[in-house]
N, C-alpha and C. Protein backbone atom coordinates (compact mmCIF):
# COMPACT_ATOMS: atom_id res chain seq x y z
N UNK A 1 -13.93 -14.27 20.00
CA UNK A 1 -13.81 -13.21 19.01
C UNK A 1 -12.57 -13.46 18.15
N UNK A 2 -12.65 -14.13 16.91
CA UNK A 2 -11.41 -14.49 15.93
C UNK A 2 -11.78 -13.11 15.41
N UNK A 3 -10.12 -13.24 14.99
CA UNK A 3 -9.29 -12.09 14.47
C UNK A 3 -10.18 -12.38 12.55
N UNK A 4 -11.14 -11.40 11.99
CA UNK A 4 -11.36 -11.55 10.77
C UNK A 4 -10.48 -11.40 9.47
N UNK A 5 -9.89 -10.55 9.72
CA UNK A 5 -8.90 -9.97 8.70
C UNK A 5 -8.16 -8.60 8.95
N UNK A 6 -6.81 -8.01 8.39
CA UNK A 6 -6.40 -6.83 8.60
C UNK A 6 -7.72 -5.25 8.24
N UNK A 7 -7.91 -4.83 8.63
CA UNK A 7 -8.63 -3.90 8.69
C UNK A 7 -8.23 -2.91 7.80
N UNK A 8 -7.32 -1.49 8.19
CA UNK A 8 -6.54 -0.47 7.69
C UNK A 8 -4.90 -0.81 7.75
N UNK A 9 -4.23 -0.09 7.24
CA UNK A 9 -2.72 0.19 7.74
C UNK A 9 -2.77 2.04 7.71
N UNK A 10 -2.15 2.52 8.66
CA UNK A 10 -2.28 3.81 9.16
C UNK A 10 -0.97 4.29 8.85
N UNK A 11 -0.62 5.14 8.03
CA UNK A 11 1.34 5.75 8.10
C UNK A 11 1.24 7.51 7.80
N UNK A 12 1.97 7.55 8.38
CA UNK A 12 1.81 9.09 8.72
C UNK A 12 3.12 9.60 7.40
N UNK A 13 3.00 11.06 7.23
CA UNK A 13 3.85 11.27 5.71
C UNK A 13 3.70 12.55 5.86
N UNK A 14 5.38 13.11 5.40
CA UNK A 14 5.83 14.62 5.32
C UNK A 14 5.47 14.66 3.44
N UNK A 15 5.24 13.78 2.74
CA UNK A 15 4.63 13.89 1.24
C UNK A 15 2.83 13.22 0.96
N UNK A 16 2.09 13.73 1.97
CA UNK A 16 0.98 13.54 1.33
C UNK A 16 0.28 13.46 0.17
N UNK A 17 0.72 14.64 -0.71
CA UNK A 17 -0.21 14.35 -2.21
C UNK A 17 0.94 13.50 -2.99
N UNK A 18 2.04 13.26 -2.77
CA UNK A 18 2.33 12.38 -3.50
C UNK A 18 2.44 11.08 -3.25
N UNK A 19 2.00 10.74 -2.02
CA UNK A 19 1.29 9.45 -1.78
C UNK A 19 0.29 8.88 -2.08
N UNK A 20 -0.82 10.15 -1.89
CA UNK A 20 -2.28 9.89 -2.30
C UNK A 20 -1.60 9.29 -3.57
N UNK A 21 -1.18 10.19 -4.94
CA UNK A 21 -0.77 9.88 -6.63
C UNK A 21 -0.21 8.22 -6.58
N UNK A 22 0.79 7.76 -5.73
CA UNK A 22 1.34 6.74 -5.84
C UNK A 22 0.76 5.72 -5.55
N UNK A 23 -0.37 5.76 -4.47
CA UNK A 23 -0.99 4.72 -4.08
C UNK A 23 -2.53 4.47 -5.20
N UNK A 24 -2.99 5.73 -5.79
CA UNK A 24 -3.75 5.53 -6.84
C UNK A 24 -3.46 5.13 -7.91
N UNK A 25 -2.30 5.30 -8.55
CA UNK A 25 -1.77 5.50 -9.88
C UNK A 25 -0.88 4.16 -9.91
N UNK A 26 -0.21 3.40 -8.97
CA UNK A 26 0.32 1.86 -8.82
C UNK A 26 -0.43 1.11 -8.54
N UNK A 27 -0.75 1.20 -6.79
CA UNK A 27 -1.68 0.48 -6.91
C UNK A 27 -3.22 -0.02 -7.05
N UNK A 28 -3.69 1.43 -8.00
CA UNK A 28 -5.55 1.31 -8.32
C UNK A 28 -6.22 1.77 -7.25
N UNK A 29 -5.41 2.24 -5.50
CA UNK A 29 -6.92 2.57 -4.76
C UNK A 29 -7.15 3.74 -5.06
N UNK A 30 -8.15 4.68 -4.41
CA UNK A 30 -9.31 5.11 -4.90
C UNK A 30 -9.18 6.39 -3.22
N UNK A 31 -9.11 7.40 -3.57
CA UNK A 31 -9.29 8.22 -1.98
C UNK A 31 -10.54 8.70 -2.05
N UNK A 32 -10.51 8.51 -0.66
CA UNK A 32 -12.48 8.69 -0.77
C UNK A 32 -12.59 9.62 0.20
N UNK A 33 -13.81 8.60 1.22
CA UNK A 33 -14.49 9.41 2.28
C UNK A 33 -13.05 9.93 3.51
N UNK A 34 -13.55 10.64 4.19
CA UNK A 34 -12.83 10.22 5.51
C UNK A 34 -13.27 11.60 6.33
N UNK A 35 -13.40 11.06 7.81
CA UNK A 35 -13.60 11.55 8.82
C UNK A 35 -12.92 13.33 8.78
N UNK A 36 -13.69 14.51 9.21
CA UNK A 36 -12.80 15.61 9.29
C UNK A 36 -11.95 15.70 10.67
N UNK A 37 -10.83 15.03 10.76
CA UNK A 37 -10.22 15.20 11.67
C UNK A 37 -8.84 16.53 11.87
N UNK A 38 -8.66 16.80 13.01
CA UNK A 38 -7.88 18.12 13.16
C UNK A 38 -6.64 18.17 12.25
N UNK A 39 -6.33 16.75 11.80
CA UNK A 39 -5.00 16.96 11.26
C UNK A 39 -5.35 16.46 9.82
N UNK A 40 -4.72 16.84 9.15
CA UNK A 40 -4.27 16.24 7.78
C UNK A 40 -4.46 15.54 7.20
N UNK A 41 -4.89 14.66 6.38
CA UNK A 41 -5.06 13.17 5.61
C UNK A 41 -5.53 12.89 4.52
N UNK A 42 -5.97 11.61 4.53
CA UNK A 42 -6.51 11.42 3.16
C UNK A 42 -6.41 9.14 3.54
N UNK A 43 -7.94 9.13 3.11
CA UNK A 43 -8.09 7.75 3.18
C UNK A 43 -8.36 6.81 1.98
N UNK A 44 -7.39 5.91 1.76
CA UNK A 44 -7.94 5.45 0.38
C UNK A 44 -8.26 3.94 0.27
N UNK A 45 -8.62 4.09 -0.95
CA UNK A 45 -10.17 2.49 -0.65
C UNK A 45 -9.57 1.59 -1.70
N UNK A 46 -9.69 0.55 -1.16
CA UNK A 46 -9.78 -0.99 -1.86
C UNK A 46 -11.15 -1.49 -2.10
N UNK A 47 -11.87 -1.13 -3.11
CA UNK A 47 -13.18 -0.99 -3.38
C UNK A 47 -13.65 -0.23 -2.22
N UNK A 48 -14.62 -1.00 -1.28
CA UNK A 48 -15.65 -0.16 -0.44
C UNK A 48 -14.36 -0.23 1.24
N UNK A 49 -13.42 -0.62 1.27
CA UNK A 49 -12.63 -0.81 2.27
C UNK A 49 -11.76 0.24 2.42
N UNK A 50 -11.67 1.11 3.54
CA UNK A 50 -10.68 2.07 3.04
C UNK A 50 -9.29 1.73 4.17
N UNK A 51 -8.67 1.29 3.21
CA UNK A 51 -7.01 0.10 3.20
C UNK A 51 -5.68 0.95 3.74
N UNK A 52 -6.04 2.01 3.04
CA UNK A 52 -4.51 2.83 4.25
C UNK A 52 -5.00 3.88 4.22
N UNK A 53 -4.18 4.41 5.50
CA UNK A 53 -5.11 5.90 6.16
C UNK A 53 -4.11 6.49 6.32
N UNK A 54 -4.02 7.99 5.46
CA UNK A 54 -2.71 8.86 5.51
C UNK A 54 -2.43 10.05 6.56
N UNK A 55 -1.33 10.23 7.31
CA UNK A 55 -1.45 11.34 8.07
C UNK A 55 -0.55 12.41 8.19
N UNK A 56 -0.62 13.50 7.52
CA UNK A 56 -0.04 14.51 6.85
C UNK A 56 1.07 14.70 8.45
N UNK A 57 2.06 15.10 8.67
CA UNK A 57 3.28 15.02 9.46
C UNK A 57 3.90 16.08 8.98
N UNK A 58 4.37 17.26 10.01
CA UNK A 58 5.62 18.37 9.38
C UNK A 58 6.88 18.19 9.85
N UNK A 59 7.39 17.07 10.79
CA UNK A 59 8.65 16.56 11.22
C UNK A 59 8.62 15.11 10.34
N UNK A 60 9.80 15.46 9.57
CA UNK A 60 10.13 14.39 8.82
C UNK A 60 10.77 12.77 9.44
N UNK A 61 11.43 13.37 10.80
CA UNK A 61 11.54 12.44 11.96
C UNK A 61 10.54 11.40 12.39
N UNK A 62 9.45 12.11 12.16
CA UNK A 62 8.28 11.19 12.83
C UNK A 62 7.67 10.15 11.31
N UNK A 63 8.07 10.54 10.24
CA UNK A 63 7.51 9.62 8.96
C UNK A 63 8.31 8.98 8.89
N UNK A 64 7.46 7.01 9.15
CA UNK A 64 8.15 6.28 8.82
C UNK A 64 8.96 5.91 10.13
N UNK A 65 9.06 6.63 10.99
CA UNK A 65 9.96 6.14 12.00
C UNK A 65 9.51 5.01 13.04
N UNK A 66 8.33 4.56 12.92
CA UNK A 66 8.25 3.51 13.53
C UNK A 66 7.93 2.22 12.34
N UNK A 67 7.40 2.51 11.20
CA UNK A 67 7.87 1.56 9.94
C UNK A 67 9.13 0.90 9.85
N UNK A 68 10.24 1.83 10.11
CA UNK A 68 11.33 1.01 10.30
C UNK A 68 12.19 0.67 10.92
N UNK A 69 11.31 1.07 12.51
CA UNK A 69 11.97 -0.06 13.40
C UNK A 69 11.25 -1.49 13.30
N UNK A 70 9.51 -1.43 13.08
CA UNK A 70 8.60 -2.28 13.72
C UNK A 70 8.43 -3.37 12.97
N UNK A 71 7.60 -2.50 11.50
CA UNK A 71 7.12 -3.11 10.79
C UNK A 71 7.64 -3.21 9.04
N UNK A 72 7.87 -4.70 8.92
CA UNK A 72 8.53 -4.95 7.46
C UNK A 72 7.68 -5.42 6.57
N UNK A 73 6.50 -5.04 6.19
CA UNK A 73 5.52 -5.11 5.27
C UNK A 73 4.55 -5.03 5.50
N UNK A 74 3.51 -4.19 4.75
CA UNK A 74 1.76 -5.43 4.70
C UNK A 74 1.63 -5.82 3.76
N UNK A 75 0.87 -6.58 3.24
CA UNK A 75 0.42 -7.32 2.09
C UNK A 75 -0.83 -6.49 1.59
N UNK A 76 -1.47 -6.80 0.43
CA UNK A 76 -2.76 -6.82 -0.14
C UNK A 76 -2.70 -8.24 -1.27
N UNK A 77 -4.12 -8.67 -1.22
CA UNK A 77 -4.56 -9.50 -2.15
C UNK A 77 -4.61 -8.72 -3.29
N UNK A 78 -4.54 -9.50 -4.63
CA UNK A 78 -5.13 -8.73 -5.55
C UNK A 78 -5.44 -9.73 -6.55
N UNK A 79 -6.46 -9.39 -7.27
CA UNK A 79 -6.77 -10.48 -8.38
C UNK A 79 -6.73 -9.82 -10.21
N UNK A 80 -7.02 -10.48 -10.74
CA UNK A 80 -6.37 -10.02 -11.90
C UNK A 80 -5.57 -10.93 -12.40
N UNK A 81 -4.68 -9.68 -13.55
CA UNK A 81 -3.36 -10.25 -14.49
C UNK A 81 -2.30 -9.64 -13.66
N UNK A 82 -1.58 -10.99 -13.09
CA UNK A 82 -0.37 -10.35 -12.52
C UNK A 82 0.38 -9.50 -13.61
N UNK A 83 1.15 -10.13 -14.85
CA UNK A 83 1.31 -9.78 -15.84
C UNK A 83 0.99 -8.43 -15.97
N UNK A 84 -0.13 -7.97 -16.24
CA UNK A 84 -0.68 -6.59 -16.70
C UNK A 84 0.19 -5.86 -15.18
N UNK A 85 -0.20 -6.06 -13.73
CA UNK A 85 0.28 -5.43 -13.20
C UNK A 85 2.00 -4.99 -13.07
N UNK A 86 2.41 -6.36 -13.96
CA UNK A 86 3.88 -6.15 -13.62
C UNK A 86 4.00 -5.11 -14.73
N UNK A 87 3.46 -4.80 -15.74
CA UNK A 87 3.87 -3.82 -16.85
C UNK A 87 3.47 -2.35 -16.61
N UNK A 88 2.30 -2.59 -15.73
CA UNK A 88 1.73 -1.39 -14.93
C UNK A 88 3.34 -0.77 -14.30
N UNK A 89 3.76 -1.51 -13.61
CA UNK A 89 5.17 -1.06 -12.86
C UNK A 89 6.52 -0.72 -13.16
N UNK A 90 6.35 -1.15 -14.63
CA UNK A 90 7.37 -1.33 -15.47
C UNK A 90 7.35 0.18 -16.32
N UNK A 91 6.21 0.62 -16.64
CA UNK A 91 5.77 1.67 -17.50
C UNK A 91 5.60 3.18 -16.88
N UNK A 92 6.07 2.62 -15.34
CA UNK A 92 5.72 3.68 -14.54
C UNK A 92 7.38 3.58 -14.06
N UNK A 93 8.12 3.36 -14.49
CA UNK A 93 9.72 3.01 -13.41
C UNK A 93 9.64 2.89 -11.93
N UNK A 94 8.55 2.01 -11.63
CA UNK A 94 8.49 1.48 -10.07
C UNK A 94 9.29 0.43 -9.86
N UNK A 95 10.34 0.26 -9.28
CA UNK A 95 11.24 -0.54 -8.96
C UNK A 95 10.63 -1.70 -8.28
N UNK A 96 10.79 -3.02 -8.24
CA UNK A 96 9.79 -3.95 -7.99
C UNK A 96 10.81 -5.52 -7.72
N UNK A 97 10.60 -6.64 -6.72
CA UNK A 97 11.00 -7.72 -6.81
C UNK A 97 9.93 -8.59 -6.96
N UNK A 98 9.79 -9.88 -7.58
CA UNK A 98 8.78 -10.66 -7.60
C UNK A 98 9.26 -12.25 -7.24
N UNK A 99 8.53 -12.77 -6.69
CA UNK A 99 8.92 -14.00 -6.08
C UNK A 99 7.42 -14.73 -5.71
N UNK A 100 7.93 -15.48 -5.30
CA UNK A 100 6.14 -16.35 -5.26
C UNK A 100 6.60 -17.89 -4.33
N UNK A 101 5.66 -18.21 -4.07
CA UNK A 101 5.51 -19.38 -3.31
C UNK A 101 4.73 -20.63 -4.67
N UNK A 102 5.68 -21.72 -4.95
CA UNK A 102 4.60 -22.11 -5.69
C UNK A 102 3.37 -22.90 -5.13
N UNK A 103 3.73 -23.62 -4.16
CA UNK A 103 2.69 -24.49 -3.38
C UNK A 103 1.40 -23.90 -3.35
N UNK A 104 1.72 -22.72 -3.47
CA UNK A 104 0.10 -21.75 -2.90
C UNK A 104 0.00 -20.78 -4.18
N UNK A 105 0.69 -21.27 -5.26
CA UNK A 105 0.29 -20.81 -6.68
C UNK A 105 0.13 -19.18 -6.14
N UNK A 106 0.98 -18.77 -5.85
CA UNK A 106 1.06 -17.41 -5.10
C UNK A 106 2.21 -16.55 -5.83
N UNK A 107 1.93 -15.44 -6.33
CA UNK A 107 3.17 -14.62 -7.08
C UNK A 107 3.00 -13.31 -6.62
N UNK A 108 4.31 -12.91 -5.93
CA UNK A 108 4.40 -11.64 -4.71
C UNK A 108 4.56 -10.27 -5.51
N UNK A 109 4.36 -9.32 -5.45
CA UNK A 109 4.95 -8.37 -5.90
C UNK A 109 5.75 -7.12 -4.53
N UNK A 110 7.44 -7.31 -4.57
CA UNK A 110 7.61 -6.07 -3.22
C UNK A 110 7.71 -5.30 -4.14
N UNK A 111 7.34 -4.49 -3.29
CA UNK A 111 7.22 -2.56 -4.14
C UNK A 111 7.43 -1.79 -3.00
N UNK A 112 7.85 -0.71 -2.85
CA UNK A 112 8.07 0.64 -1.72
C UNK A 112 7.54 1.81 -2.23
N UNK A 113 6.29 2.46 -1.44
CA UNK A 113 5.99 3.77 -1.47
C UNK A 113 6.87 5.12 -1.75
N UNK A 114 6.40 5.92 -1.70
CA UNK A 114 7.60 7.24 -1.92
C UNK A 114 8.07 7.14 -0.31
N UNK A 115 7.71 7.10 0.78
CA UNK A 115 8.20 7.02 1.93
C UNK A 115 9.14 5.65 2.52
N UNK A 116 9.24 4.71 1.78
CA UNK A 116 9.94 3.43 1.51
C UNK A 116 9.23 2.25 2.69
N UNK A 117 8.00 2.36 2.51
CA UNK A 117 6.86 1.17 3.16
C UNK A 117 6.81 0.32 2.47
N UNK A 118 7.69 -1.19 2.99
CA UNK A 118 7.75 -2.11 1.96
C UNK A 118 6.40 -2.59 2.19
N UNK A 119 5.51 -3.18 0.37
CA UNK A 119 4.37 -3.41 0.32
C UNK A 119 4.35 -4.71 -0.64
N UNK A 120 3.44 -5.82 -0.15
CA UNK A 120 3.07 -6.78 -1.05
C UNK A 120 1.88 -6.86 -1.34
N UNK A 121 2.10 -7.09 -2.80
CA UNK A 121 1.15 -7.37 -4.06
C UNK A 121 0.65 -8.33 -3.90
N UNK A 122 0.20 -9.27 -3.64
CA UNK A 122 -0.16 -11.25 -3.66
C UNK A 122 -0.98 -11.76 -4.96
N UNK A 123 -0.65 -11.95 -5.86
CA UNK A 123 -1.75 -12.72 -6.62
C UNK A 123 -1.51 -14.53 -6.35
N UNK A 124 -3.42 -14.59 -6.23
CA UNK A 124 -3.10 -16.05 -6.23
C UNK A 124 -3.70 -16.83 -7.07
N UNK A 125 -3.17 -17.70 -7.90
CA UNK A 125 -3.67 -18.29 -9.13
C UNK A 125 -4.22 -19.88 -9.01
N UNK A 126 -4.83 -20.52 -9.42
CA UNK A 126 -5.36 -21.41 -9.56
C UNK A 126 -4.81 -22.47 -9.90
């Protein structure tokens, strides 16, 4: 049983709707379906994939607190105009580093959520 690919990323948040806004409005996903579960949320989609799963939190202690002991990024692919996206970020005052690998014609974008989940952009070019 090989590992296919990352599935979801799951982060729990004392600012729900302004996550949902940030994660639609930067980076293009889409909140869709999702399960009625007892608590809080909101799931949003990378086309038909739904890519991070939000979980509304009223102790601000608990958001993010294992993000930054554990974990120092996820990635997403993305295809497109890097370009267009970098102006996307620019036009929005999203603070942003870009760096790239050239071997793998790869150009990164870090960016941080309103909850400060460092996130990469990946475009990979030809």
């Amino acid at each position: 049983m090989p590992i296919e690919r990352l599935d979801h990323v799951n982060l729990r948040t004392t600012r729900l709707a302004e996550m949902i806004q940030w994660y639609e409005e930067i980076l293009g996903l889409s909140a869709g379906v999702r399960p009625a579960f007892s608590m809080d949320g909101a799931w949003l989609y990378a086309g038909d994939v739904a890519a991070v799963h939000l979980v509304a939190v009223e102790d601000d202690g608990a958001a993010g607190s294992e993000t930054a002991l554990k974990l120092e990024h996820f990635a997403f692919r993305a295809s497109g105009d890097a370009e267009a996206f970098q102006d996307r970020l620019q036009q929005r005052g999203v603070a942003y580093r870009r760096s790239g690998i050239e071997e793998m014609h790869l150009s990164a974008f870090n960016v941080w959520d309103p909850d400060g989940n460092h996130i990469h952009i990946d475009f990979v070019g030809e």
